[in-house]
PDB file of N, CA and C in Angstrom:
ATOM      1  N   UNK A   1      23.517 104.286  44.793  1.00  0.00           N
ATOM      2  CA  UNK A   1      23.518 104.151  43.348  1.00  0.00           C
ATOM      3  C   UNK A   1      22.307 103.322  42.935  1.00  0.00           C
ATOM      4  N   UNK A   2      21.621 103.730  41.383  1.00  0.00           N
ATOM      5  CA  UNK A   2      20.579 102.967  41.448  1.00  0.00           C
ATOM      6  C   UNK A   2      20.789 101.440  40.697  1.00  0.00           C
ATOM      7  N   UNK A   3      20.138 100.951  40.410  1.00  0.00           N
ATOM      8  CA  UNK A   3      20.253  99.862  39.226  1.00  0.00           C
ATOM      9  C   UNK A   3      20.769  99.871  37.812  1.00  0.00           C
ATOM     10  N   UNK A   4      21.575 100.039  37.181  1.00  0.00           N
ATOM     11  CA  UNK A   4      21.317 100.271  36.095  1.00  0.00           C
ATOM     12  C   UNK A   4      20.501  99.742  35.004  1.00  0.00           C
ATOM     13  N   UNK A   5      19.750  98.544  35.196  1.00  0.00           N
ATOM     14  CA  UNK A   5      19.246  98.355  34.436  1.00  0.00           C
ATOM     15  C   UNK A   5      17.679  98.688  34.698  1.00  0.00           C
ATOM     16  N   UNK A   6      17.219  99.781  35.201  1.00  0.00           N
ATOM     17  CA  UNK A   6      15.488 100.270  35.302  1.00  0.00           C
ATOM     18  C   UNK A   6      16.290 101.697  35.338  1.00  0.00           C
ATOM     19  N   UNK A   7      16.839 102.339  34.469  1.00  0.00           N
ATOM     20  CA  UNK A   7      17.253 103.678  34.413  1.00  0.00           C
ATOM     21  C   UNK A   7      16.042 104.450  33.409  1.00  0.00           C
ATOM     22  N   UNK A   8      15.389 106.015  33.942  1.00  0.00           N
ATOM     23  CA  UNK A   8      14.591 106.404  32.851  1.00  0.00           C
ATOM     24  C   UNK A   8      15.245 107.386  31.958  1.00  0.00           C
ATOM     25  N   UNK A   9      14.615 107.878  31.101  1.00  0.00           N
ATOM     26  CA  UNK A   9      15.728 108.716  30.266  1.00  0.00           C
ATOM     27  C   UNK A   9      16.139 109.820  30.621  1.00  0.00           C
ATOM     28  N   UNK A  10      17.395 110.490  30.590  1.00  0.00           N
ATOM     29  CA  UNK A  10      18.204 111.510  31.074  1.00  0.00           C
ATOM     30  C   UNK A  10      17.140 112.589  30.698  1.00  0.00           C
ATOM     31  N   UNK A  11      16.708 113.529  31.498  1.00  0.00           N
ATOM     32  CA  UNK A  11      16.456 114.749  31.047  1.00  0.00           C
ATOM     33  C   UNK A  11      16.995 116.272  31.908  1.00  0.00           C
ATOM     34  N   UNK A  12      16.956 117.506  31.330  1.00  0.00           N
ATOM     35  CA  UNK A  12      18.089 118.409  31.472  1.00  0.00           C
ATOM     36  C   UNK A  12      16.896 119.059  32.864  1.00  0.00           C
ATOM     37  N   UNK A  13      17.716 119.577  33.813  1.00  0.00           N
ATOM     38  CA  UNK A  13      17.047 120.472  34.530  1.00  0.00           C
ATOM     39  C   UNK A  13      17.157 121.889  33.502  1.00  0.00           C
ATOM     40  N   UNK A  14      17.904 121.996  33.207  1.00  0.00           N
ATOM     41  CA  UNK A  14      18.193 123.722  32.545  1.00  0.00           C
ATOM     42  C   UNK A  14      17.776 123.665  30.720  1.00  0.00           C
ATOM     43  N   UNK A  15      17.507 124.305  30.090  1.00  0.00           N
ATOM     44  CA  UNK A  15      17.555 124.695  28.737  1.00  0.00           C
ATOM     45  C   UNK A  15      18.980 124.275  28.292  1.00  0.00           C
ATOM     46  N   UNK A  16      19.423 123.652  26.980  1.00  0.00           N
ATOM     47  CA  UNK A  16      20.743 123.635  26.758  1.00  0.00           C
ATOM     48  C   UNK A  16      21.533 125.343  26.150  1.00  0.00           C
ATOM     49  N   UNK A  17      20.139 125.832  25.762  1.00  0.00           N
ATOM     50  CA  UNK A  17      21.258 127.812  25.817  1.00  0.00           C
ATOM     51  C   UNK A  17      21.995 128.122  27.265  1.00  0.00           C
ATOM     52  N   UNK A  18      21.463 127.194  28.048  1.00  0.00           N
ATOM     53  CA  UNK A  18      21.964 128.219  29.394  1.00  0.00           C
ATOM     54  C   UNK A  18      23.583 127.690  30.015  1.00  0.00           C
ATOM     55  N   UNK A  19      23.703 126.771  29.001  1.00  0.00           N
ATOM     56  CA  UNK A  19      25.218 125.747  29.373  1.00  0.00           C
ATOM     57  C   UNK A  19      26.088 126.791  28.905  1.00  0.00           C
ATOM     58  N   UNK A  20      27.226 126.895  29.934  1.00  0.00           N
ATOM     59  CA  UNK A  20      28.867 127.614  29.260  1.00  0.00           C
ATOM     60  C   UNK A  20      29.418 127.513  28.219  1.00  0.00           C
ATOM     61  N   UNK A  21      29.665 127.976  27.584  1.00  0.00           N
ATOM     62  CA  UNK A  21      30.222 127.750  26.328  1.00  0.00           C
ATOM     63  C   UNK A  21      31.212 127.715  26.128  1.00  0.00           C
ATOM     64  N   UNK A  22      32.215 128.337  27.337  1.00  0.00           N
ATOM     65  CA  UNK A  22      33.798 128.336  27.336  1.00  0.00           C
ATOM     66  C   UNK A  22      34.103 126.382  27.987  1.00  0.00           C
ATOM     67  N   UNK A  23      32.411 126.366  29.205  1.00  0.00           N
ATOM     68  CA  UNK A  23      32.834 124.636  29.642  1.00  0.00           C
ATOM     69  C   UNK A  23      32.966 123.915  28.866  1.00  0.00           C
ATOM     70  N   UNK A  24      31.773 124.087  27.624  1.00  0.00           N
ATOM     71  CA  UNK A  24      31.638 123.207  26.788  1.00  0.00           C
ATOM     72  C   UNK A  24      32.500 123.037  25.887  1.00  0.00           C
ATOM     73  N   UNK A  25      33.291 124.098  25.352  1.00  0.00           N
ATOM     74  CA  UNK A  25      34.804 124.030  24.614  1.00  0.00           C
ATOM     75  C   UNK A  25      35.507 123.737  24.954  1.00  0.00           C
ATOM     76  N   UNK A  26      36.138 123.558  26.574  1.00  0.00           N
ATOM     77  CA  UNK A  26      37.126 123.013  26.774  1.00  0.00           C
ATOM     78  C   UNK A  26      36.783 121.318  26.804  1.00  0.00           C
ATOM     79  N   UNK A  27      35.379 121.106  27.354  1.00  0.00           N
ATOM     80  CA  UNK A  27      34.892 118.900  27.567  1.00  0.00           C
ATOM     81  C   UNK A  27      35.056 118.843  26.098  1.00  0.00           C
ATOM     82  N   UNK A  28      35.055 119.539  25.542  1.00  0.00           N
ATOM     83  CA  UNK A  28      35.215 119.092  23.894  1.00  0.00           C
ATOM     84  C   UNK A  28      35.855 118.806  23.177  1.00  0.00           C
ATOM     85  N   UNK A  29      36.963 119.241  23.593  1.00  0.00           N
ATOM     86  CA  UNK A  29      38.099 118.732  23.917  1.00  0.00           C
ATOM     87  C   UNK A  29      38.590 117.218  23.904  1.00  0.00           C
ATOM     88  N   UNK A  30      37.966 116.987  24.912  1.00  0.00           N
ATOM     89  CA  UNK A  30      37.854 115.706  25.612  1.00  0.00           C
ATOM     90  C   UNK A  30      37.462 114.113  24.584  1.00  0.00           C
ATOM     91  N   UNK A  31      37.906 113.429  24.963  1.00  0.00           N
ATOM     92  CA  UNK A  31      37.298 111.932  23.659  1.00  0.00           C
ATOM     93  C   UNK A  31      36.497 111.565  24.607  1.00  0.00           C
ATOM     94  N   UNK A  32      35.267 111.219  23.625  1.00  0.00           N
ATOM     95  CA  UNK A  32      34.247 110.369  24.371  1.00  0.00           C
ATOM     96  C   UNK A  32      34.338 109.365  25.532  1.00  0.00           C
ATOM     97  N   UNK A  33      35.513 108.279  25.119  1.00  0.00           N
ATOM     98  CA  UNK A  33      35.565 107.770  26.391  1.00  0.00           C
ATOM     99  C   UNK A  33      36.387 108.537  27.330  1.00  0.00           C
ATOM    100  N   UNK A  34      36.824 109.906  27.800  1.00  0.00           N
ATOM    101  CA  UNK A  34      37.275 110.388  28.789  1.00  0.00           C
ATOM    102  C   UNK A  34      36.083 110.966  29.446  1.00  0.00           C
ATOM    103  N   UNK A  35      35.059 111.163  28.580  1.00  0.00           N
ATOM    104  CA  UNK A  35      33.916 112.027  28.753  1.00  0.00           C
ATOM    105  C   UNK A  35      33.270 110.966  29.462  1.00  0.00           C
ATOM    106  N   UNK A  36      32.942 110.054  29.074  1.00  0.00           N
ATOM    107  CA  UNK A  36      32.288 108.683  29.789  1.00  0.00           C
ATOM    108  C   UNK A  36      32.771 108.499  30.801  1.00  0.00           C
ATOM    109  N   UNK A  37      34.293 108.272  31.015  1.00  0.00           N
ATOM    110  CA  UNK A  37      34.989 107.979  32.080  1.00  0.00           C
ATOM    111  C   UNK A  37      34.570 108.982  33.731  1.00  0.00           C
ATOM    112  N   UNK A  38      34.435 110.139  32.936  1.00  0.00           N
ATOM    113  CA  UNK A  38      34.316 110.891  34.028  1.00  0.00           C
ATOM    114  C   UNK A  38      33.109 110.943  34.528  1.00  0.00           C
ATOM    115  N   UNK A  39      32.164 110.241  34.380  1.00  0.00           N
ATOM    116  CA  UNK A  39      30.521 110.147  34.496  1.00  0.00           C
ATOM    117  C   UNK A  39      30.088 109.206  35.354  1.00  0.00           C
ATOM    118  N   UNK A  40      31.141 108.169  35.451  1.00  0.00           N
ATOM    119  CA  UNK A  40      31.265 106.473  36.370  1.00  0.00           C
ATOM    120  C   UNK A  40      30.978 107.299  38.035  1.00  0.00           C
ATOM    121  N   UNK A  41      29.633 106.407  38.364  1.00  0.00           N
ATOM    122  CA  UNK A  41      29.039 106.635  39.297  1.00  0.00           C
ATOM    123  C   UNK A  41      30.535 106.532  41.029  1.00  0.00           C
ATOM    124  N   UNK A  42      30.337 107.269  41.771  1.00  0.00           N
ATOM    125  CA  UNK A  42      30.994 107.120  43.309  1.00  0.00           C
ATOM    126  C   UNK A  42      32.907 107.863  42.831  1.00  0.00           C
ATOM    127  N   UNK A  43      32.750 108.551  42.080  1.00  0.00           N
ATOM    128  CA  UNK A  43      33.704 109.790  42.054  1.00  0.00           C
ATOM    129  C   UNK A  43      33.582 111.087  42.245  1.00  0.00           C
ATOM    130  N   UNK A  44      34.101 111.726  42.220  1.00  0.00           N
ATOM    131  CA  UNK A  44      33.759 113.548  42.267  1.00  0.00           C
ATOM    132  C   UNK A  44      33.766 113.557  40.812  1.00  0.00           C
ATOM    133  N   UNK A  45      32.079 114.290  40.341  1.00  0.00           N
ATOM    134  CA  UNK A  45      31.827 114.888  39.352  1.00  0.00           C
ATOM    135  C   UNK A  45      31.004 113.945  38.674  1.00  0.00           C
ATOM    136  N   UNK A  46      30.493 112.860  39.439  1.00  0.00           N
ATOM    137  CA  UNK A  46      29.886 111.542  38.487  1.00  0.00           C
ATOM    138  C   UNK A  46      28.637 112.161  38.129  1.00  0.00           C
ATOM    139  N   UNK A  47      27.974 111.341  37.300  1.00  0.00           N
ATOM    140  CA  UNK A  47      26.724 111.698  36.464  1.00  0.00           C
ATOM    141  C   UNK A  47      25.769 111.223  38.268  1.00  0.00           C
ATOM    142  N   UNK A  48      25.182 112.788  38.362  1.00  0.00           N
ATOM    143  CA  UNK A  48      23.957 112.467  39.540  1.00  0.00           C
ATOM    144  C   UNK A  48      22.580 113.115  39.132  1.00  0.00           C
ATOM    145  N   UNK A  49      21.956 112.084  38.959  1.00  0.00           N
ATOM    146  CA  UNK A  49      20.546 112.814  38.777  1.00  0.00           C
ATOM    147  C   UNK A  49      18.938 112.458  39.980  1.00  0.00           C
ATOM    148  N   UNK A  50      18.064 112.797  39.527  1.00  0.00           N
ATOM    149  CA  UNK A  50      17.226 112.461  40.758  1.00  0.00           C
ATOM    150  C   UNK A  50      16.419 111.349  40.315  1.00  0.00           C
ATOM    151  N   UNK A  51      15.149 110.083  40.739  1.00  0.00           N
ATOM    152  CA  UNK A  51      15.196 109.445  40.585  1.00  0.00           C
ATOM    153  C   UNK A  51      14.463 109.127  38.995  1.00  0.00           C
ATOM    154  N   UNK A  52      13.667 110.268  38.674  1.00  0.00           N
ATOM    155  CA  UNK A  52      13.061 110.972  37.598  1.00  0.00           C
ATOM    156  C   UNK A  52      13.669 110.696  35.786  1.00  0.00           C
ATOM    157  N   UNK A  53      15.555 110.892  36.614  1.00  0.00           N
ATOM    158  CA  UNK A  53      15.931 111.187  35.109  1.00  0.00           C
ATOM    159  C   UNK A  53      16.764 112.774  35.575  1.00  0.00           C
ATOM    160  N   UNK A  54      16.016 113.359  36.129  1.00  0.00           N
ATOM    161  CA  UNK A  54      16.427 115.089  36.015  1.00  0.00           C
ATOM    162  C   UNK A  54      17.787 114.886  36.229  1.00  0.00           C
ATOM    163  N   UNK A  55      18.645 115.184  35.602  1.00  0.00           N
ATOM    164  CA  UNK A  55      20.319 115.503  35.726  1.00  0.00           C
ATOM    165  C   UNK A  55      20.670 116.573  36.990  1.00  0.00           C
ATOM    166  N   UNK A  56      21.545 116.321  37.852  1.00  0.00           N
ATOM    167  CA  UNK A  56      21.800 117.279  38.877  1.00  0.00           C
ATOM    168  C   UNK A  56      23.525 117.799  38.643  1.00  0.00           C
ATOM    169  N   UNK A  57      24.280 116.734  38.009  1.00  0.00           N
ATOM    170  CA  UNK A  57      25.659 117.048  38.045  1.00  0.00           C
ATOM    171  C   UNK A  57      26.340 115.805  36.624  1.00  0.00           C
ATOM    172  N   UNK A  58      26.699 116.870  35.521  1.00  0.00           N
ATOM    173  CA  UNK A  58      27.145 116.235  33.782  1.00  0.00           C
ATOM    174  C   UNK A  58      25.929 116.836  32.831  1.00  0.00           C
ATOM    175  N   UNK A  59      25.708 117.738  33.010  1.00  0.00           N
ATOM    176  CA  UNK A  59      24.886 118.613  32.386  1.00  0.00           C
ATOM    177  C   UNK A  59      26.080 118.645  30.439  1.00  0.00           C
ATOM    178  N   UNK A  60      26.688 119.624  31.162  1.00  0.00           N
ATOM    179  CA  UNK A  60      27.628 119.629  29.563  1.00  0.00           C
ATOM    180  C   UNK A  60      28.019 118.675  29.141  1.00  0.00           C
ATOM    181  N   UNK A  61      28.409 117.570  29.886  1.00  0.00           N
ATOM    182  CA  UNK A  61      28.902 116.205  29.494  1.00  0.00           C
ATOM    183  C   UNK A  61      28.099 115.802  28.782  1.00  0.00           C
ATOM    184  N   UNK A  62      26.606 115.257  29.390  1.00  0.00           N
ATOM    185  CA  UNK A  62      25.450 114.748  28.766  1.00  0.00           C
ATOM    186  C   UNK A  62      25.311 115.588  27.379  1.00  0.00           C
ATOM    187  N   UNK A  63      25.426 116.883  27.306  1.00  0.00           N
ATOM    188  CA  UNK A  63      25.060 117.333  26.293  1.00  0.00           C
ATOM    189  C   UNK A  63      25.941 117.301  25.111  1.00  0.00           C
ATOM    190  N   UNK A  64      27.483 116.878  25.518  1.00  0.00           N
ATOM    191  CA  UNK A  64      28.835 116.707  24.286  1.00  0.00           C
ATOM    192  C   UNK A  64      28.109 115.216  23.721  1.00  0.00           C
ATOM    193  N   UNK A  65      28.302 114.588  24.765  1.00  0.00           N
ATOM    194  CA  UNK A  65      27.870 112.759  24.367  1.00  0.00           C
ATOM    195  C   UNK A  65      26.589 112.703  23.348  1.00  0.00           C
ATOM    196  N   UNK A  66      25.692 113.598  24.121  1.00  0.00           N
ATOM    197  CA  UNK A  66      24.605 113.643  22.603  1.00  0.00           C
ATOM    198  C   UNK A  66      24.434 114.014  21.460  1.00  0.00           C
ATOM    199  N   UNK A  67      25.597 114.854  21.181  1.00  0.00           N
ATOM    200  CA  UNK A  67      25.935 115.360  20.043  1.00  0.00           C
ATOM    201  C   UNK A  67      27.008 114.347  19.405  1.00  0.00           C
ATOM    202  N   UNK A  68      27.467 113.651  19.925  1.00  0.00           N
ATOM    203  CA  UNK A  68      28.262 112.780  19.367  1.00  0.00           C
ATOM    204  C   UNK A  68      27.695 111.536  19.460  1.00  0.00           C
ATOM    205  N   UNK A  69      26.088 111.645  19.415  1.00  0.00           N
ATOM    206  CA  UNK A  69      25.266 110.566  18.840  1.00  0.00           C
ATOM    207  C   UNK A  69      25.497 109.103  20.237  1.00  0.00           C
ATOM    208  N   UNK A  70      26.194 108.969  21.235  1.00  0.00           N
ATOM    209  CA  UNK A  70      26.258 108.309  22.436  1.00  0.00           C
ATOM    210  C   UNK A  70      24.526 108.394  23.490  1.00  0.00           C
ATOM    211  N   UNK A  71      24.634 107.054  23.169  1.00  0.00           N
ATOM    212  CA  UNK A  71      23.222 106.593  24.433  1.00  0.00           C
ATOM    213  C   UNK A  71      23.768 107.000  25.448  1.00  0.00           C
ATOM    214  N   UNK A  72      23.579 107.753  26.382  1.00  0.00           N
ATOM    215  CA  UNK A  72      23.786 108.533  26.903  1.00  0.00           C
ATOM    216  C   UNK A  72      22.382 107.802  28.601  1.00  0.00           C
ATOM    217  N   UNK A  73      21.263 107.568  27.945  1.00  0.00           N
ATOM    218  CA  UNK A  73      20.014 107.320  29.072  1.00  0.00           C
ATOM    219  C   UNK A  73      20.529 105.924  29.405  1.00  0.00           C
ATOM    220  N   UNK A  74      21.042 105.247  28.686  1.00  0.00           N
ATOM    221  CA  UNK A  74      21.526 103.651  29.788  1.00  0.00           C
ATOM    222  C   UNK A  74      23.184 104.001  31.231  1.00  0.00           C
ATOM    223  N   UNK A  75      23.366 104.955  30.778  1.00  0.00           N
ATOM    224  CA  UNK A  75      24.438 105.200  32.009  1.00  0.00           C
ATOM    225  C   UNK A  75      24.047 105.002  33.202  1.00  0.00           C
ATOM    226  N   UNK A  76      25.092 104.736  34.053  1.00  0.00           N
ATOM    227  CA  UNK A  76      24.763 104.302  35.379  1.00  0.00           C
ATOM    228  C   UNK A  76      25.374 105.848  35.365  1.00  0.00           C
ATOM    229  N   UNK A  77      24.447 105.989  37.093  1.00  0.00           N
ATOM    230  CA  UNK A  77      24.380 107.166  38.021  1.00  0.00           C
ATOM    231  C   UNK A  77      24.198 106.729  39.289  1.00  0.00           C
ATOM    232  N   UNK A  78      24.590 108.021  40.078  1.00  0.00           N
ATOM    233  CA  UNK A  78      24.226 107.929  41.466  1.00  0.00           C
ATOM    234  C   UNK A  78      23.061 109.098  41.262  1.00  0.00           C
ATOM    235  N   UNK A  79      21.876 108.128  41.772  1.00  0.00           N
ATOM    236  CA  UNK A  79      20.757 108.747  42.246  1.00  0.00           C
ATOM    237  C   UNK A  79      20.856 109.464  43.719  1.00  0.00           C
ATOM    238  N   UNK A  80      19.803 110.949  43.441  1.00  0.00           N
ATOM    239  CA  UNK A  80      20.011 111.617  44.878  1.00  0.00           C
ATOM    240  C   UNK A  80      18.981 111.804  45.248  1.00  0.00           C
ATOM    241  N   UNK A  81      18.222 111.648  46.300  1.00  0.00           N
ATOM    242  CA  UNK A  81      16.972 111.326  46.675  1.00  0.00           C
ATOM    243  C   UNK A  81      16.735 112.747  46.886  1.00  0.00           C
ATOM    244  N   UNK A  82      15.257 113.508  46.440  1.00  0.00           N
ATOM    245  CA  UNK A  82      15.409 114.625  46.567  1.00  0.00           C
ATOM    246  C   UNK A  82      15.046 114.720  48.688  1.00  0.00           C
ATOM    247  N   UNK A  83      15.797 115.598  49.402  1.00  0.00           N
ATOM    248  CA  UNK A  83      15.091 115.910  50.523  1.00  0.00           C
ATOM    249  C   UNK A  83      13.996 116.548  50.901  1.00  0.00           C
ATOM    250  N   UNK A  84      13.442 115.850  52.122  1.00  0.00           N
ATOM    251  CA  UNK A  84      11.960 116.813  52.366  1.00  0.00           C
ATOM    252  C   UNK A  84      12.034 117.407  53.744  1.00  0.00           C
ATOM    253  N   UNK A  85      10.951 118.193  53.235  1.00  0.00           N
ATOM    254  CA  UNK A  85      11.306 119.480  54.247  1.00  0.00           C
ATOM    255  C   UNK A  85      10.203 119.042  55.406  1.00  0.00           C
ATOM    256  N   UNK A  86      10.151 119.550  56.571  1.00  0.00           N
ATOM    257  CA  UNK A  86       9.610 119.380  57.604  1.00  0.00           C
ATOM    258  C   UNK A  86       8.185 120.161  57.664  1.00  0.00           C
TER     259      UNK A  86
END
């Protein structure tokens, strides 16, 4: 996990057209702090991105929270180091 306090700002690997729309209706569901809740780094499904910012896993999440106006770039994450190839 990284620091949270030297976090850079969240950015999307994908376009937000390319998100589900049935996922995103059902997290929508959801109240912000369940949405948050589920983002807390060292669970299944936590907010993981690379060390960049690039989002790897809370893609729709990130994208409900920003619509509901939530800082969203100070979240803690588990950073994933990208691997290198031989």
């Amino acid at each position: 996990m990284a620091d949270s306090t030297q976090f850079p700002p969240l950015r999307s690997l994908h376009p937000d057209s390319s998100l589900n729309a049935a996922k995103l209706a059902t997290m929508d569901r959801l109240s912000t702090q369940e949405l948050l809740a589920s983002l807390i780094p060292g669970q299944v499904g936590c907010l993981k991105t690379r060390r960049d910012g690039t989002i790897l896993d809370g893609h729709h999440r990130i994208f409900l929270l920003r619509r509901r106006d939530t800082d969203v770039d100070a979240l803690p994450r588990d950073v994933i180091e990208k691997e290198q190839k031989d």
